[in-house]
N, C-alpha and C. Protein backbone atom coordinates (compact mmCIF):
# COMPACT_ATOMS: atom_id res chain seq x y z
N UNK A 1 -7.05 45.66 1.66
CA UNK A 1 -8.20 44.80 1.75
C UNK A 1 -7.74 43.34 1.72
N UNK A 2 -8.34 42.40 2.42
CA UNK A 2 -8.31 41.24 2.79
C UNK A 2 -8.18 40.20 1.55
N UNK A 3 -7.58 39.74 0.82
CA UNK A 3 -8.27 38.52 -0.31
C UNK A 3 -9.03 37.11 0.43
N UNK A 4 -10.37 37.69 -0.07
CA UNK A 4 -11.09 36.35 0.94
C UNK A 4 -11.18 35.01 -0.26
N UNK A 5 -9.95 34.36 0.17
CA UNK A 5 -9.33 33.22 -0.55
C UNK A 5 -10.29 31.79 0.77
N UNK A 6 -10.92 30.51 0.23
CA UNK A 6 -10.85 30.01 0.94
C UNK A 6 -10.39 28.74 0.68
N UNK A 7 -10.10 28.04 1.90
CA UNK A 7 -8.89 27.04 1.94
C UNK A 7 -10.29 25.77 1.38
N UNK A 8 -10.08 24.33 0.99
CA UNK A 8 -11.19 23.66 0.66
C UNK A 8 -11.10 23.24 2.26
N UNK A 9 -12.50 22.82 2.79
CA UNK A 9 -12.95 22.02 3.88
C UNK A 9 -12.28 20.71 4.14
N UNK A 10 -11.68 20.31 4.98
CA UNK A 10 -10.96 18.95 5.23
C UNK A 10 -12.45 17.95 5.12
N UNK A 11 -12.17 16.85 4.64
CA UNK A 11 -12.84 15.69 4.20
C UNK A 11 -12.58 14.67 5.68
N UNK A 12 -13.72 14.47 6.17
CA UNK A 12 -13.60 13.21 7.68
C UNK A 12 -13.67 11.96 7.21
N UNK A 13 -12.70 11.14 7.81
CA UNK A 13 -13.12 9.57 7.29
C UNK A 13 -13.16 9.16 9.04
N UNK A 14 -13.88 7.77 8.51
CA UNK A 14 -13.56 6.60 9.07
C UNK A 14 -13.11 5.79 8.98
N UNK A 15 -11.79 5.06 9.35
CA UNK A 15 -11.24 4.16 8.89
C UNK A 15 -11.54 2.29 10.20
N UNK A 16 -11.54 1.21 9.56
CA UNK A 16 -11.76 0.03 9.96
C UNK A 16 -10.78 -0.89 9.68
N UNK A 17 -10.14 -1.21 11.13
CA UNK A 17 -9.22 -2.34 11.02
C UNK A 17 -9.82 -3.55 11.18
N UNK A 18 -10.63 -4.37 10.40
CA UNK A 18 -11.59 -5.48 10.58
C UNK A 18 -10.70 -6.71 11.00
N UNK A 19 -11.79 -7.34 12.09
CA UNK A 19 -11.29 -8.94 12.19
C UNK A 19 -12.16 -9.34 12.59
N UNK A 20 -12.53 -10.97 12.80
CA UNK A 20 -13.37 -11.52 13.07
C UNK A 20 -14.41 -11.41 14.59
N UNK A 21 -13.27 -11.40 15.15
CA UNK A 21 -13.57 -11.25 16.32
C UNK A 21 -14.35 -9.13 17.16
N UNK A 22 -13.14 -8.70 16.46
CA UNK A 22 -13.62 -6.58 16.91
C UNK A 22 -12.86 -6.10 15.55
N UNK A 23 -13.59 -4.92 15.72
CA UNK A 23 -12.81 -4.25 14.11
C UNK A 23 -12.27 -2.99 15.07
N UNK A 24 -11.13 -2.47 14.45
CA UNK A 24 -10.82 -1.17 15.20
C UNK A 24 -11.21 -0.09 14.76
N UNK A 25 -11.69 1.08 15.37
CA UNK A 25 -11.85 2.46 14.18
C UNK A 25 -11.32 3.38 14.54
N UNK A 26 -10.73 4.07 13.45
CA UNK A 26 -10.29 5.74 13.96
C UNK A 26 -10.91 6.69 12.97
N UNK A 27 -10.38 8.20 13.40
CA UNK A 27 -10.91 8.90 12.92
C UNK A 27 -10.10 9.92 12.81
N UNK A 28 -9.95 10.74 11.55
CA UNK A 28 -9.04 11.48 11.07
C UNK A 28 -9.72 12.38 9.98
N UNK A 29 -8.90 13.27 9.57
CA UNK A 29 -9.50 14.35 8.58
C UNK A 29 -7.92 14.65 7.40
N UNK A 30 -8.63 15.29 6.37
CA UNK A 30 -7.32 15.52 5.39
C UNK A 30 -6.51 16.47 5.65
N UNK A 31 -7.37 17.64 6.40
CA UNK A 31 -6.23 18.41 6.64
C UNK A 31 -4.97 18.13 7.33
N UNK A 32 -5.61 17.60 8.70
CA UNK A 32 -3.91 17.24 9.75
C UNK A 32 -3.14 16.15 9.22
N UNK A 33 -4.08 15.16 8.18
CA UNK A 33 -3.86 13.87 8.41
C UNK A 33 -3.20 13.07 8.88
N UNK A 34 -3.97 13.13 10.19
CA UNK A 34 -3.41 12.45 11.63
C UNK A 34 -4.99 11.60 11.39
N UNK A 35 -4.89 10.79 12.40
CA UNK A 35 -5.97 9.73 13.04
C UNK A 35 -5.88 9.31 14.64
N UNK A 36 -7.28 9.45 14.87
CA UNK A 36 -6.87 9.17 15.98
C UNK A 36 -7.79 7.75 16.35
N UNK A 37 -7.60 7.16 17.08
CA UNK A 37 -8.44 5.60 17.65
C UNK A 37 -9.69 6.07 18.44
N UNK A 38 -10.78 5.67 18.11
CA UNK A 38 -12.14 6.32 18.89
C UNK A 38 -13.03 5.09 19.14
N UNK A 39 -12.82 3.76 18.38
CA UNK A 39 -13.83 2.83 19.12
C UNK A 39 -13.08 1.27 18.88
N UNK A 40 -13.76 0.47 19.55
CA UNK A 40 -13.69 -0.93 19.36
C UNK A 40 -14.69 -1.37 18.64
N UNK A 41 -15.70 -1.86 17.76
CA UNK A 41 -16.36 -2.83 17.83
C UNK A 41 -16.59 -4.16 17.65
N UNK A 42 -16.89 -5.04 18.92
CA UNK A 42 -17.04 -6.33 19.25
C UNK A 42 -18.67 -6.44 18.86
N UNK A 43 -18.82 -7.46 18.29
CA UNK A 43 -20.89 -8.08 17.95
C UNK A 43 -20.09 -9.60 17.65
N UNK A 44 -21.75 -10.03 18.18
CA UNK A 44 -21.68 -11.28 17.68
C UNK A 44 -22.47 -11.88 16.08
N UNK A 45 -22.80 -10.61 15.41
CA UNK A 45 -23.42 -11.12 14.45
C UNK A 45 -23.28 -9.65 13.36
N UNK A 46 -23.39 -9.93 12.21
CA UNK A 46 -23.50 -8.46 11.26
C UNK A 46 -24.53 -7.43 11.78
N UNK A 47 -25.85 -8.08 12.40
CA UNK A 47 -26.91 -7.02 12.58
C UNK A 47 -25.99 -6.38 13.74
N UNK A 48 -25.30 -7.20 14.44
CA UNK A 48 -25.03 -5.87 15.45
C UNK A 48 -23.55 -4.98 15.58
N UNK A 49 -23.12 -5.75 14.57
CA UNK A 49 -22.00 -5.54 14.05
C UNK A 49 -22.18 -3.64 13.60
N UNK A 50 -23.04 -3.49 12.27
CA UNK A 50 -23.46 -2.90 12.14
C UNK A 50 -24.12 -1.67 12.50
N UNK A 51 -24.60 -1.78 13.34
CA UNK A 51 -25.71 -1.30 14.07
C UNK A 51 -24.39 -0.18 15.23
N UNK A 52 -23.72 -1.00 15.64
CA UNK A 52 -22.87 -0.24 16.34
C UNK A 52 -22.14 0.89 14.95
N UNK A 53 -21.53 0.15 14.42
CA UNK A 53 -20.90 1.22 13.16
C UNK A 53 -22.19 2.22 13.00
N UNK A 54 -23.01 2.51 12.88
CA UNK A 54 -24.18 3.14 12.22
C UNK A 54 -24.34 4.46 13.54
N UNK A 55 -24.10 3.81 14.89
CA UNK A 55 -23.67 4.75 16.05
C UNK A 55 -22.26 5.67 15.83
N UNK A 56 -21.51 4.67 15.51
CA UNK A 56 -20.37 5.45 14.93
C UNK A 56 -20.24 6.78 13.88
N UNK A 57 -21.17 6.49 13.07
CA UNK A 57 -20.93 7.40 11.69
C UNK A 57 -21.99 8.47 12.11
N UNK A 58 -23.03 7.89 13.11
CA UNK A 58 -24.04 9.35 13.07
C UNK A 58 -23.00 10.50 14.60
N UNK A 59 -22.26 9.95 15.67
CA UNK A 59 -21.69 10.34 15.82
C UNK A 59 -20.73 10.93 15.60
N UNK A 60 -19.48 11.00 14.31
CA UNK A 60 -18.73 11.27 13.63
C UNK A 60 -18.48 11.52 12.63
N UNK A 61 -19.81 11.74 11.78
CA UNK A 61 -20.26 12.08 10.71
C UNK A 61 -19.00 12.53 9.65
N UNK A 62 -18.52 11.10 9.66
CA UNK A 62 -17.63 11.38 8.28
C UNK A 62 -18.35 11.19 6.89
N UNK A 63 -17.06 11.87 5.90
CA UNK A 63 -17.58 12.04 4.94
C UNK A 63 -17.32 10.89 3.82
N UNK A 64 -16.06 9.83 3.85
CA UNK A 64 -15.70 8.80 3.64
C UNK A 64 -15.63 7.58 4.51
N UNK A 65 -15.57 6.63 4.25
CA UNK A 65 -14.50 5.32 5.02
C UNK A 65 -13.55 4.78 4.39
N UNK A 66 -12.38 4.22 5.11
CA UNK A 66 -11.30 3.56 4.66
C UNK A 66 -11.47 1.85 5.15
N UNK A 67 -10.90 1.02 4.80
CA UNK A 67 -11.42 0.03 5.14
C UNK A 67 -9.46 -0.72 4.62
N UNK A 68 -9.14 -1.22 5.74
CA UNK A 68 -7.66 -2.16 5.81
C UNK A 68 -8.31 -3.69 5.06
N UNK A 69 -7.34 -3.76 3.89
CA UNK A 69 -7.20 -5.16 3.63
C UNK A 69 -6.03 -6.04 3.49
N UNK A 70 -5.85 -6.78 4.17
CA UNK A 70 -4.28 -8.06 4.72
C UNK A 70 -4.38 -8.45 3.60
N UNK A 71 -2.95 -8.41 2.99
CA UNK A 71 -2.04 -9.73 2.26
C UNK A 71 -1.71 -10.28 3.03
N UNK A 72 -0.95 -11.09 1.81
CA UNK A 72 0.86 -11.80 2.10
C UNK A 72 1.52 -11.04 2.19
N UNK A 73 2.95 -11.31 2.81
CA UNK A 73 3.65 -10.17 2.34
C UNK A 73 4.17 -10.33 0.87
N UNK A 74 3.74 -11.24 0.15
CA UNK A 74 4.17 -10.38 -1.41
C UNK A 74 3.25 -10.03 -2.38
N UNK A 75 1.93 -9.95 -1.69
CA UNK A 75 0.63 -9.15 -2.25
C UNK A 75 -0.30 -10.23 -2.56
N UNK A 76 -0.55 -11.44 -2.24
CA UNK A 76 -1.39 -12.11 -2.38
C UNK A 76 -2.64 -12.12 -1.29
N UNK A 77 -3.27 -12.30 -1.62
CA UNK A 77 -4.45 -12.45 -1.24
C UNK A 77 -4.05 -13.50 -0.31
N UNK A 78 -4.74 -13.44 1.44
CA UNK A 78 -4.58 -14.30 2.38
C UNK A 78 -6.49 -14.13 2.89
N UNK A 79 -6.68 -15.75 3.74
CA UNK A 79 -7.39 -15.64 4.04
C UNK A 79 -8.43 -14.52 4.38
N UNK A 80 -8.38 -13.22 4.63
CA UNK A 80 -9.16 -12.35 4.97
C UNK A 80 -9.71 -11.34 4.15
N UNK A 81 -8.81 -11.47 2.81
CA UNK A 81 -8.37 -10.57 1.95
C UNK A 81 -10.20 -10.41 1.43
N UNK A 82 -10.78 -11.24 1.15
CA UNK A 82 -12.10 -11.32 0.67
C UNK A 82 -13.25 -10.77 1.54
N UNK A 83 -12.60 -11.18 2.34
CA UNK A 83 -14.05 -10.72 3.77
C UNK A 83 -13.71 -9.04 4.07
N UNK A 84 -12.63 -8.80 4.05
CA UNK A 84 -12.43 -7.33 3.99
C UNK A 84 -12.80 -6.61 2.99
N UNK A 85 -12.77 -7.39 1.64
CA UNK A 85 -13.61 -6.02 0.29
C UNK A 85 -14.65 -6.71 0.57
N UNK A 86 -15.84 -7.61 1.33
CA UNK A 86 -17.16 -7.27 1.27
C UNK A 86 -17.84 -6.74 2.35
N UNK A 87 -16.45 -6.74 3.12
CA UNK A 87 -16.65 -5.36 4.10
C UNK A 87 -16.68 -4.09 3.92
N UNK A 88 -16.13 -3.61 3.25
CA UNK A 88 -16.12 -2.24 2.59
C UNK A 88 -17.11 -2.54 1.53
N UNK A 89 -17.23 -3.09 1.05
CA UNK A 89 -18.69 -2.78 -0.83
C UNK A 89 -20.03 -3.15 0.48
N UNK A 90 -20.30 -3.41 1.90
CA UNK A 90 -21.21 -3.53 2.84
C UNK A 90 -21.41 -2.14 3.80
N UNK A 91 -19.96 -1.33 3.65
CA UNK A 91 -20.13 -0.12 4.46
C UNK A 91 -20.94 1.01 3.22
N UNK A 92 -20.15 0.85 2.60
CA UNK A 92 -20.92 1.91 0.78
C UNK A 92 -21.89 1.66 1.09
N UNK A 93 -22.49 0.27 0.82
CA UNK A 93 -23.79 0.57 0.60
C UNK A 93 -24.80 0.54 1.34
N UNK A 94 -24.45 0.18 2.78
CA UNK A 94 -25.29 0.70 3.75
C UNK A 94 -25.58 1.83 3.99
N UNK A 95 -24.27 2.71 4.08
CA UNK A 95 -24.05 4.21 4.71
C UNK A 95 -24.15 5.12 3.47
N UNK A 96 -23.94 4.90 2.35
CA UNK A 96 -24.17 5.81 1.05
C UNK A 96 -23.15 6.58 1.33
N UNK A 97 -21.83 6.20 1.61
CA UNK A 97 -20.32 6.93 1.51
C UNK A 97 -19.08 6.24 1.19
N UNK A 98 -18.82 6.69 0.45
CA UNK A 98 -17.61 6.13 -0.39
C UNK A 98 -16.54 5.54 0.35
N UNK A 99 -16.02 4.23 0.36
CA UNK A 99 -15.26 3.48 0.74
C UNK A 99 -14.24 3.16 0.04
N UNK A 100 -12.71 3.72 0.36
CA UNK A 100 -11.85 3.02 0.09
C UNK A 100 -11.06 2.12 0.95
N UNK A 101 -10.44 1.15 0.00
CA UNK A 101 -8.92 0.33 0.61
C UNK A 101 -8.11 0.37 0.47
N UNK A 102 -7.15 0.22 1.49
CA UNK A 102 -5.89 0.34 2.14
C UNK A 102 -5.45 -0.95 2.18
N UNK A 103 -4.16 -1.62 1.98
CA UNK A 103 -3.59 -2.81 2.11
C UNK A 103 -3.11 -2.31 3.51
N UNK A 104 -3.10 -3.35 4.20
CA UNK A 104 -3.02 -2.79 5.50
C UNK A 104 -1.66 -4.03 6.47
N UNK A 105 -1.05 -4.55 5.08
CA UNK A 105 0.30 -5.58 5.64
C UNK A 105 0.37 -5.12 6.62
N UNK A 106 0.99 -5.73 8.06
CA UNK A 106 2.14 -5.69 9.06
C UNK A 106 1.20 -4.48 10.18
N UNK A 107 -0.25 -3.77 9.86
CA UNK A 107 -0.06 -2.74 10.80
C UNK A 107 -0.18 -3.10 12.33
N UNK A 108 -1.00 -4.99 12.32
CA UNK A 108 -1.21 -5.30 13.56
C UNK A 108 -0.20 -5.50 14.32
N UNK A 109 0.92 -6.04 13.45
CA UNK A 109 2.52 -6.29 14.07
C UNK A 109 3.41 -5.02 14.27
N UNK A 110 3.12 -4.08 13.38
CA UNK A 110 4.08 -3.04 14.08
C UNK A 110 2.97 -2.78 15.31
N UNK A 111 1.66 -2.08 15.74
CA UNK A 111 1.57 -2.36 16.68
C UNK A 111 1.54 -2.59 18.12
N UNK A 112 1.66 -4.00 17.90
CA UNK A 112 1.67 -5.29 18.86
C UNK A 112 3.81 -4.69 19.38
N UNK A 113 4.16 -4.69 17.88
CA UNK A 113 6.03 -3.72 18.41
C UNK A 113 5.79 -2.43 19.23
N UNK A 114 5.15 -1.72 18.74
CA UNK A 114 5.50 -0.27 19.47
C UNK A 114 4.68 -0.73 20.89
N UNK A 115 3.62 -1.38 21.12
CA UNK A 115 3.35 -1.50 22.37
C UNK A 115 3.81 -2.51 23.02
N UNK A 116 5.06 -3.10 23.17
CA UNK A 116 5.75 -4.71 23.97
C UNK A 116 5.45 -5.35 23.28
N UNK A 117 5.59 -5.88 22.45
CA UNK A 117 5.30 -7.52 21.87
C UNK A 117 4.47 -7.90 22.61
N UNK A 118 4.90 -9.17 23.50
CA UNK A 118 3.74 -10.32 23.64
C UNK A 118 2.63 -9.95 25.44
N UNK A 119 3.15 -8.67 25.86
CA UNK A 119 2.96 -8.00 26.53
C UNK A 119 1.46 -7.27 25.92
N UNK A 120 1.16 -6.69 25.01
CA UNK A 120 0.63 -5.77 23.94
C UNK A 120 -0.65 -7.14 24.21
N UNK A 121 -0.45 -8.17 23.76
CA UNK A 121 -1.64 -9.21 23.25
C UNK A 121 -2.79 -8.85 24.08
N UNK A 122 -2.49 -8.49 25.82
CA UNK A 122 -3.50 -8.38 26.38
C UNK A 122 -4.79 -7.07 25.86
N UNK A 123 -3.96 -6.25 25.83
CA UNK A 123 -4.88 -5.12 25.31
C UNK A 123 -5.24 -4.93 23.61
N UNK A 124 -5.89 -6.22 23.06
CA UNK A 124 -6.22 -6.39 22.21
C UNK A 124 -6.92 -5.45 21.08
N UNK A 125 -7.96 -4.35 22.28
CA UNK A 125 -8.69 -3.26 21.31
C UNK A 125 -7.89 -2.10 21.03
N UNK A 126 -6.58 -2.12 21.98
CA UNK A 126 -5.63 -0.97 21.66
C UNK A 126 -4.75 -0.93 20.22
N UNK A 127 -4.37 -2.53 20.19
CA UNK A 127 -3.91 -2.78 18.84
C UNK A 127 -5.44 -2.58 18.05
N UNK A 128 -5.98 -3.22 17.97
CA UNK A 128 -6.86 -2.92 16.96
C UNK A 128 -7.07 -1.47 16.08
N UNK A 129 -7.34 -0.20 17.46
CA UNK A 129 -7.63 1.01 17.04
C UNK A 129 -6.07 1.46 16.43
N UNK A 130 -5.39 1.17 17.26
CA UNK A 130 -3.78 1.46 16.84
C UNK A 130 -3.65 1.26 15.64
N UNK A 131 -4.04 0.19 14.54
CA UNK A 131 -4.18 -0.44 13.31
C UNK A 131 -5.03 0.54 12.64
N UNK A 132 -6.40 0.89 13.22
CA UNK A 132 -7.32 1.63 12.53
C UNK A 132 -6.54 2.52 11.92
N UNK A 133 -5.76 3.69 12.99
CA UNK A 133 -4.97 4.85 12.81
C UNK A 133 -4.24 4.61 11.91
N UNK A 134 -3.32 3.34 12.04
CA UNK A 134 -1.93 3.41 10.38
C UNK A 134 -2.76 3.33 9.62
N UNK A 135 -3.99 2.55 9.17
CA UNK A 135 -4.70 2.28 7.70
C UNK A 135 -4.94 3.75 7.43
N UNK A 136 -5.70 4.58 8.09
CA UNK A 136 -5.96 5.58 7.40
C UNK A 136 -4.91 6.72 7.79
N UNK A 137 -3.83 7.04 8.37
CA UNK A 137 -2.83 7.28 8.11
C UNK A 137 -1.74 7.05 6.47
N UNK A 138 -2.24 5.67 6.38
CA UNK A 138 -1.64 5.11 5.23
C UNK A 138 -2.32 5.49 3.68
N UNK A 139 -3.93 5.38 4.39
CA UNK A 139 -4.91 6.44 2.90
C UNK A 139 -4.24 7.88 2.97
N UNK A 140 -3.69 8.35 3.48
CA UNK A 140 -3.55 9.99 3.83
C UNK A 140 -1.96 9.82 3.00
N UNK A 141 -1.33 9.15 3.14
CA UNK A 141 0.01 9.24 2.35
C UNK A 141 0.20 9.13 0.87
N UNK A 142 -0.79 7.59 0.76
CA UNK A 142 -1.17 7.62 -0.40
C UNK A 142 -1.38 8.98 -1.96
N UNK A 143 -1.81 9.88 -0.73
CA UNK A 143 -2.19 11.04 -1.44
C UNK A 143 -3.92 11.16 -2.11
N UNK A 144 -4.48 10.01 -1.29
CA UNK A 144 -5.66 10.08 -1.74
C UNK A 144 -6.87 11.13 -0.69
């Protein structure tokens, strides 16, 4: 007879490589924890900023988000560092799903490396999602 053992359900996130201009997103699960790049979003304002993410999550119905936040490279807080945790304490509590962060040093520059350097700049949303993927790649190592 069979032992009907079951494995726990992999947990879906969304993860957000934010910038001013487009945030990148991917999407990954705990089991493979792989990620893969699934959107750009460009708005010119939070309502629509938003509003697109909100397309996102009812499409992809994860069960978390991850959310990338830039240092320095020796852990200080750089310009963005702030706008990224009230980006994430803005996804919580819109979406009623738990948001974590990821320090997300260097992922735009590696990258901008694996795709040509200054070649890469043109395809701007590729790095972006490319970024999405290491952040929550990087929650997945973590062990979280």
């Amino acid at each position: 007879m069979l032992n009907n053992m079951h494995a726990p359900k992999p947990t879906q996130y969304l993860a957000f490589d934010f910038g001013l201009k487009r945030i990148g997103v991917a999407f990954g699960n705990s089991l493979t924890k792989t990620a893969s790049g699934v959107a750009v979003v460009e708005a010119q304002n939070d309502e629509q900023r938003f509003s697109k993410i909100d397309g996102l999550i009812k499409e992809w119905q994860p069960e978390g988000l991850v959310v990338g936040v830039p240092r320095q490279p020796d852990g200080a807080d750089n310009e963005l560092t702030a706008r990224c945790e009230r980006f994430a304490r803005q996804l919580e509590g819109r979406f009623a799903l738990p948001c974590a962060m990821v320090d997300e040093r260097y992922t735009s520059a590696i990258m901008e490396s694996c795709m040509g350097g200054k070649a890469a700049r043109e395809e701007k949303g590729r790095i972006d999602m490319g970024s999405a993927c290491l952040i929550l790649e990087q929650f997945f190592l973590e062990g979280r």
